[in-house]
PDB file of N, CA and C in Angstrom:
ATOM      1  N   UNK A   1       8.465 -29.716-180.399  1.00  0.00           N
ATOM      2  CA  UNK A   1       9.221 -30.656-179.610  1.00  0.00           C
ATOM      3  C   UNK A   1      10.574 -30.887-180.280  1.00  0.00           C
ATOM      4  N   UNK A   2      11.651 -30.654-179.649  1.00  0.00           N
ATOM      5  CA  UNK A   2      12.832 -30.910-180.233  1.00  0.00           C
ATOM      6  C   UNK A   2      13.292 -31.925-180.180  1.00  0.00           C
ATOM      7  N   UNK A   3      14.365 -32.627-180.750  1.00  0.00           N
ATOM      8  CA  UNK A   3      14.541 -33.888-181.491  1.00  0.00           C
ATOM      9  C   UNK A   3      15.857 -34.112-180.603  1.00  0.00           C
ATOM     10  N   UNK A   4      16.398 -35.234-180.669  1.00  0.00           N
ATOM     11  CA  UNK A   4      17.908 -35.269-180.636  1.00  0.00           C
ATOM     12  C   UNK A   4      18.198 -36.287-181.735  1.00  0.00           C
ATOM     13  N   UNK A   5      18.309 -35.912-182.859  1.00  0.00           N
ATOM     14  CA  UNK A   5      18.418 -36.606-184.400  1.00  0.00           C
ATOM     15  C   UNK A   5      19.396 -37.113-184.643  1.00  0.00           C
ATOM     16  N   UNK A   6      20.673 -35.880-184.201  1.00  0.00           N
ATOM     17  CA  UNK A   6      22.193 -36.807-184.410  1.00  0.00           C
ATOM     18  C   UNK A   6      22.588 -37.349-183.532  1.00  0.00           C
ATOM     19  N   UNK A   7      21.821 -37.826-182.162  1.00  0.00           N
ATOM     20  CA  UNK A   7      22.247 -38.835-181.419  1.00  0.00           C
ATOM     21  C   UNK A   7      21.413 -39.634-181.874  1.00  0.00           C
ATOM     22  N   UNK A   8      20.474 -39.967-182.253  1.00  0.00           N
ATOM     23  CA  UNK A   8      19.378 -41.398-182.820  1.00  0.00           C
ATOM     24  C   UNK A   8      20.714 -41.609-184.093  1.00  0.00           C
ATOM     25  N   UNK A   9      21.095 -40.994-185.179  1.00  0.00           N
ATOM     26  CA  UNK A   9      21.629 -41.551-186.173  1.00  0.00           C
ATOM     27  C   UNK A   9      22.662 -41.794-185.760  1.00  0.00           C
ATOM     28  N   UNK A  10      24.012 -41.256-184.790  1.00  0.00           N
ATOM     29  CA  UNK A  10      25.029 -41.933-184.204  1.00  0.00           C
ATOM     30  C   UNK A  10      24.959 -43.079-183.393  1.00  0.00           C
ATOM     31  N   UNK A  11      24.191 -43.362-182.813  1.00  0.00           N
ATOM     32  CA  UNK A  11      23.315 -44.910-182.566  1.00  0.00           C
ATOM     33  C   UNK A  11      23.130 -45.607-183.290  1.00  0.00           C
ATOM     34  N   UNK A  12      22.534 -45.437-184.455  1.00  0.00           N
ATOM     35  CA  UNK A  12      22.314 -46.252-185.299  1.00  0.00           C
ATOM     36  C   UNK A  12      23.519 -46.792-186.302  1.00  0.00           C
ATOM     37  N   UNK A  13      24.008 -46.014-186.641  1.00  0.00           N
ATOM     38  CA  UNK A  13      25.567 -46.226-187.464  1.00  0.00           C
ATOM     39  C   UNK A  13      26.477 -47.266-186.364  1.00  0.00           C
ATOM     40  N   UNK A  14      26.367 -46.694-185.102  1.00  0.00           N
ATOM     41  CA  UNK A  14      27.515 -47.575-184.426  1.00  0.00           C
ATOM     42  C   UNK A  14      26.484 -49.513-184.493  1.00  0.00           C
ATOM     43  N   UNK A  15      24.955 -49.157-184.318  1.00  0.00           N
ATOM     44  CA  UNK A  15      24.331 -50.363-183.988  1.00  0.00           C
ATOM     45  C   UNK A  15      25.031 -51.323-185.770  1.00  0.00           C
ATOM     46  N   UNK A  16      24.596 -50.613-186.869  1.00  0.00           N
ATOM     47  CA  UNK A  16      24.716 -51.292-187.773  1.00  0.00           C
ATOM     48  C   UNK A  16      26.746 -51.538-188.115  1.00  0.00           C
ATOM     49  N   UNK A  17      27.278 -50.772-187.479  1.00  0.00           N
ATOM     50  CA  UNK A  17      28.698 -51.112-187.853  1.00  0.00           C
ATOM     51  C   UNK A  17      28.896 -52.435-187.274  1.00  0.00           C
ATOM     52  N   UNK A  18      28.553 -52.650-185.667  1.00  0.00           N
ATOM     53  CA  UNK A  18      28.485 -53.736-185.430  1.00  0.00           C
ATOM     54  C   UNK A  18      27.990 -55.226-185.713  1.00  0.00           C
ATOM     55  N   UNK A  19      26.687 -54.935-186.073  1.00  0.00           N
ATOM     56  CA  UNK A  19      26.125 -55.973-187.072  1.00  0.00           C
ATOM     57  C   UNK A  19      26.604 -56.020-188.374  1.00  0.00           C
ATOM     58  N   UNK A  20      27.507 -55.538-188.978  1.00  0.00           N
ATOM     59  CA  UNK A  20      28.337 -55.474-189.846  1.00  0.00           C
ATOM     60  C   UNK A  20      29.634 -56.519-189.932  1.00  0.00           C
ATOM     61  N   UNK A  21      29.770 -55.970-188.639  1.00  0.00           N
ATOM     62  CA  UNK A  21      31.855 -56.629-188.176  1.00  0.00           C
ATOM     63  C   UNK A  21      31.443 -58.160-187.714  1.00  0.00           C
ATOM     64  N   UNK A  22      29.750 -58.274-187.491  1.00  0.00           N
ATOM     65  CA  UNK A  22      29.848 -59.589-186.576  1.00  0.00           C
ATOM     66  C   UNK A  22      29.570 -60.970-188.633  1.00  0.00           C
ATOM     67  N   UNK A  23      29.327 -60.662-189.423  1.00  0.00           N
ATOM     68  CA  UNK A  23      29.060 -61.172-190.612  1.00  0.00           C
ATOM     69  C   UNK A  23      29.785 -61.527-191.080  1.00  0.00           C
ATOM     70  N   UNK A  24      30.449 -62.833-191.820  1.00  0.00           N
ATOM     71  CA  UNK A  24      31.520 -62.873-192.579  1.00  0.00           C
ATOM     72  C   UNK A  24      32.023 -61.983-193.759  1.00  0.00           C
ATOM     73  N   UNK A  25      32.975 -61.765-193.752  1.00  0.00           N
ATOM     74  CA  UNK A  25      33.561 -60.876-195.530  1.00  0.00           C
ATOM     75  C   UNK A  25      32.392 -61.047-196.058  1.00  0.00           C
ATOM     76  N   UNK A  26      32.008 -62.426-197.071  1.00  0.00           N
ATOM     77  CA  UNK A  26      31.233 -62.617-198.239  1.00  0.00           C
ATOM     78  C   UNK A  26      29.858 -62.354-198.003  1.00  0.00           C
ATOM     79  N   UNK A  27      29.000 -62.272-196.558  1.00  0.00           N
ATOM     80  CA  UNK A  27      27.935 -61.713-196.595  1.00  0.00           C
ATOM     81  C   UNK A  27      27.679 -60.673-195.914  1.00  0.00           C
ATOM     82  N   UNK A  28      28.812 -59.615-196.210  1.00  0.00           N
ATOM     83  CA  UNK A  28      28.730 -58.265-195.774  1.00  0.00           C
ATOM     84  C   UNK A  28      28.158 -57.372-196.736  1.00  0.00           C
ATOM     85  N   UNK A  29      27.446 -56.489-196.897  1.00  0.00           N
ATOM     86  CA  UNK A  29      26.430 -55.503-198.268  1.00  0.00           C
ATOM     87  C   UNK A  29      27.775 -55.347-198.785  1.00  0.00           C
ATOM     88  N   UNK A  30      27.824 -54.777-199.777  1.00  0.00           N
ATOM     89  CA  UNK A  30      28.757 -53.999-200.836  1.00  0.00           C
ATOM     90  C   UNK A  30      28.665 -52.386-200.573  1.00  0.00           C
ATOM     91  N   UNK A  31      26.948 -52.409-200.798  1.00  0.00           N
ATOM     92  CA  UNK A  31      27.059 -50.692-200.632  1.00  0.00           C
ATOM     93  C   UNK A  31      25.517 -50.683-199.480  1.00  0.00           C
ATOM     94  N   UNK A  32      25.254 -49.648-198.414  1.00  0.00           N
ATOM     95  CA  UNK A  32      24.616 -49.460-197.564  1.00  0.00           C
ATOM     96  C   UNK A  32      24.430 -47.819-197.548  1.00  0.00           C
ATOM     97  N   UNK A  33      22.641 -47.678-197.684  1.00  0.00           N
ATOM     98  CA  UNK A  33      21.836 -46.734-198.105  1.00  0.00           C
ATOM     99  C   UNK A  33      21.734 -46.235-196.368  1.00  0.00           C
ATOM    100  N   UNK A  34      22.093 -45.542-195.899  1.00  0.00           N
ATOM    101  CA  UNK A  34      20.858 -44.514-194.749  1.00  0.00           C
ATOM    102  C   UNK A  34      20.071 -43.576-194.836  1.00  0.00           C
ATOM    103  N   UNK A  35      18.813 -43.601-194.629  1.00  0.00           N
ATOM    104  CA  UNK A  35      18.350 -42.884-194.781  1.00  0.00           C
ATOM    105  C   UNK A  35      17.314 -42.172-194.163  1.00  0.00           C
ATOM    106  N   UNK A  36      17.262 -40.786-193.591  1.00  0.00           N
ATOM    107  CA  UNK A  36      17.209 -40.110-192.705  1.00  0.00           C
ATOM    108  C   UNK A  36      16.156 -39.425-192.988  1.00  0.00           C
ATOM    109  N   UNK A  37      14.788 -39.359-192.420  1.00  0.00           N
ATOM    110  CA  UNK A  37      13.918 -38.223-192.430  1.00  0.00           C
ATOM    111  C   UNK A  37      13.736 -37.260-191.281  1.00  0.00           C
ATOM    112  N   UNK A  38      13.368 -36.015-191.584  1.00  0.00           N
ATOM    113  CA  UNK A  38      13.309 -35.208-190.663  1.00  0.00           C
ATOM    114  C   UNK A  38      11.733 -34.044-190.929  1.00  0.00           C
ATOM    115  N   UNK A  39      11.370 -33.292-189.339  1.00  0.00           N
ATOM    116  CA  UNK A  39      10.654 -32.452-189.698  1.00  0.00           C
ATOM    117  C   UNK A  39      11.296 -31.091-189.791  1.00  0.00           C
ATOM    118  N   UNK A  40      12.550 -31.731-189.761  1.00  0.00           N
ATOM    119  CA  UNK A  40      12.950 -30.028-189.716  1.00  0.00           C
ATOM    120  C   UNK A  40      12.826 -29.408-188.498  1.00  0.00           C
ATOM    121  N   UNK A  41      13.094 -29.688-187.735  1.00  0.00           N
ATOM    122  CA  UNK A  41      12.810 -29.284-185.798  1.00  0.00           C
ATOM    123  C   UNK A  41      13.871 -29.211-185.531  1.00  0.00           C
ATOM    124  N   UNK A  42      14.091 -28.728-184.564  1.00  0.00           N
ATOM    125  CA  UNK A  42      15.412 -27.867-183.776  1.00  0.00           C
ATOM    126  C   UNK A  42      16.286 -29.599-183.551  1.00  0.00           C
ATOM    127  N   UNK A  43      17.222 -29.451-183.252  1.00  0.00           N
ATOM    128  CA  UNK A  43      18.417 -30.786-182.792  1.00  0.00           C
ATOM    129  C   UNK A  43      18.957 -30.073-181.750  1.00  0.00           C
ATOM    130  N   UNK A  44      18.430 -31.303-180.860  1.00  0.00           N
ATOM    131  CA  UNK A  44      18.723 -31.223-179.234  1.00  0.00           C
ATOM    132  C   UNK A  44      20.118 -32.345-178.977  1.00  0.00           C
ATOM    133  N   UNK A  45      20.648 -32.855-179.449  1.00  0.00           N
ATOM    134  CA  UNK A  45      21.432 -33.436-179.519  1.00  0.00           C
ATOM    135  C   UNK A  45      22.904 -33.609-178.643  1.00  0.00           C
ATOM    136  N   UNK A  46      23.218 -34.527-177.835  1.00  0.00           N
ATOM    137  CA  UNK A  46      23.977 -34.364-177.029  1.00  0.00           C
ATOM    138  C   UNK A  46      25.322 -35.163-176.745  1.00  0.00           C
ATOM    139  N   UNK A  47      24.959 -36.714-177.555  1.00  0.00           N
ATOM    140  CA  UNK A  47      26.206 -36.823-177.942  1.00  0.00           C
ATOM    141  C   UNK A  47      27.412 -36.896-179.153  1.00  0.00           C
ATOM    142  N   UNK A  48      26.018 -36.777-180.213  1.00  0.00           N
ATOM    143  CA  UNK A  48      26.893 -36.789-181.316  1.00  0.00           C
ATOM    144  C   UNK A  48      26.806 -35.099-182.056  1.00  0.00           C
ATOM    145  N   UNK A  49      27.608 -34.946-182.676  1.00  0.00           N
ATOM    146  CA  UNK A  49      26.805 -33.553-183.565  1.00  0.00           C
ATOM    147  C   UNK A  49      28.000 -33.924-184.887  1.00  0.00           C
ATOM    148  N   UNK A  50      27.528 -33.262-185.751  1.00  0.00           N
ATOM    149  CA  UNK A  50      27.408 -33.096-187.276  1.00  0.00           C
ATOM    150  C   UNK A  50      28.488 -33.518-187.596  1.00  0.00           C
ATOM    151  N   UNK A  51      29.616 -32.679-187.096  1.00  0.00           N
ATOM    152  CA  UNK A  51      31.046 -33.540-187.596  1.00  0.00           C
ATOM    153  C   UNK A  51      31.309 -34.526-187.275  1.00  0.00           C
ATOM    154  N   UNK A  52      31.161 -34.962-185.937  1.00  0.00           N
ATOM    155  CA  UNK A  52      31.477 -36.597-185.563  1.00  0.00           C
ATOM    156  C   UNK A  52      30.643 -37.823-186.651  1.00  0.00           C
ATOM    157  N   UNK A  53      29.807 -36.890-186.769  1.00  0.00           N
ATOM    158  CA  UNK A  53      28.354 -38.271-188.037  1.00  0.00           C
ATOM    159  C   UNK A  53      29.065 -38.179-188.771  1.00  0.00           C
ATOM    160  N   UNK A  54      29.871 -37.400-189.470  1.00  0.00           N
ATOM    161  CA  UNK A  54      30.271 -36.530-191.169  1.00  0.00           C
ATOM    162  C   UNK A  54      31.648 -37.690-190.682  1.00  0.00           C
ATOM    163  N   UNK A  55      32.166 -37.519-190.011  1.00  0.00           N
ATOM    164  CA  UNK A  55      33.959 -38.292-189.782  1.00  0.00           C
ATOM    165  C   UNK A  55      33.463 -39.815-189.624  1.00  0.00           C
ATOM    166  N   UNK A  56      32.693 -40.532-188.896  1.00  0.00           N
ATOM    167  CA  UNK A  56      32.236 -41.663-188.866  1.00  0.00           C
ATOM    168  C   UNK A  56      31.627 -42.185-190.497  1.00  0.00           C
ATOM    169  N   UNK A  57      31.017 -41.613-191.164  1.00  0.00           N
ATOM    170  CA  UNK A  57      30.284 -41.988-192.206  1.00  0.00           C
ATOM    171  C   UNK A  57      31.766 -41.842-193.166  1.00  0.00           C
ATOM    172  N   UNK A  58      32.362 -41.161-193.248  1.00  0.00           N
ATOM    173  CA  UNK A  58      33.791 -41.244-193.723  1.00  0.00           C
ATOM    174  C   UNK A  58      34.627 -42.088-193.682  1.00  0.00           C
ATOM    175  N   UNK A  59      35.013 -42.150-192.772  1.00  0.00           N
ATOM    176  CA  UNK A  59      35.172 -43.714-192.021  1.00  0.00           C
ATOM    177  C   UNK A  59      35.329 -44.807-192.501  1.00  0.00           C
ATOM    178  N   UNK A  60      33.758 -44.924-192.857  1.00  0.00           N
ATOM    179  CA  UNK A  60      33.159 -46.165-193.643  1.00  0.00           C
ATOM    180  C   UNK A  60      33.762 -46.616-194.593  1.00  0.00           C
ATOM    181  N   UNK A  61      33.156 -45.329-195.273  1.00  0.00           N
ATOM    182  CA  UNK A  61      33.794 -45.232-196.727  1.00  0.00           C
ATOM    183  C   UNK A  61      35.137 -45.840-197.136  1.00  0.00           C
ATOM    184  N   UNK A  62      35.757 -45.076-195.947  1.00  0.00           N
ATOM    185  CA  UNK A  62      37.421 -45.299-196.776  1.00  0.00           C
ATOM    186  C   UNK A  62      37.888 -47.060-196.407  1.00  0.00           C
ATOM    187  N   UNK A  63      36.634 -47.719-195.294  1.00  0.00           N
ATOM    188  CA  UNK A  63      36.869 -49.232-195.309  1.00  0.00           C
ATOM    189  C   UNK A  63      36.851 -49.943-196.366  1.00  0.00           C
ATOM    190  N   UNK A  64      35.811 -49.418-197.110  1.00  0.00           N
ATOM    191  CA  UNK A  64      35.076 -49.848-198.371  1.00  0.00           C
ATOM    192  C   UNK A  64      33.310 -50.642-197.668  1.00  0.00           C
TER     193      UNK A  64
END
């Protein structure tokens, strides 16, 4: 059964950016772990794919 993995994790990044932006400065994390398991199954994926996750998670970063 194939997956659509990098649309579940581009969902999820946008869900938590938002619950992010809605928190004041001082009780925003410092640093934020994702973490992703897989079986290793094909990616059916349709709206996000690899670079858009890779440029978004970048993103982040360079917010701090």
């Amino acid at each position: 059964m194939a997956r659509r993995m990098y649309d579940v994790m581009g969902h999820r990044l946008l869900d938590l950016e938002t619950s992010l932006t809605a928190l004041p400065d001082g009780q925003r994390p410092r640093c934020i772990i994702f973490v992703v398991i897989t079986g290793s199954e094909e990616n059916q994926s349709r709206k996000f794919g690899r670079i858009r996750l890779t440029r978004m998670i970048q993103a982040r970063k360079q917010l701090g």
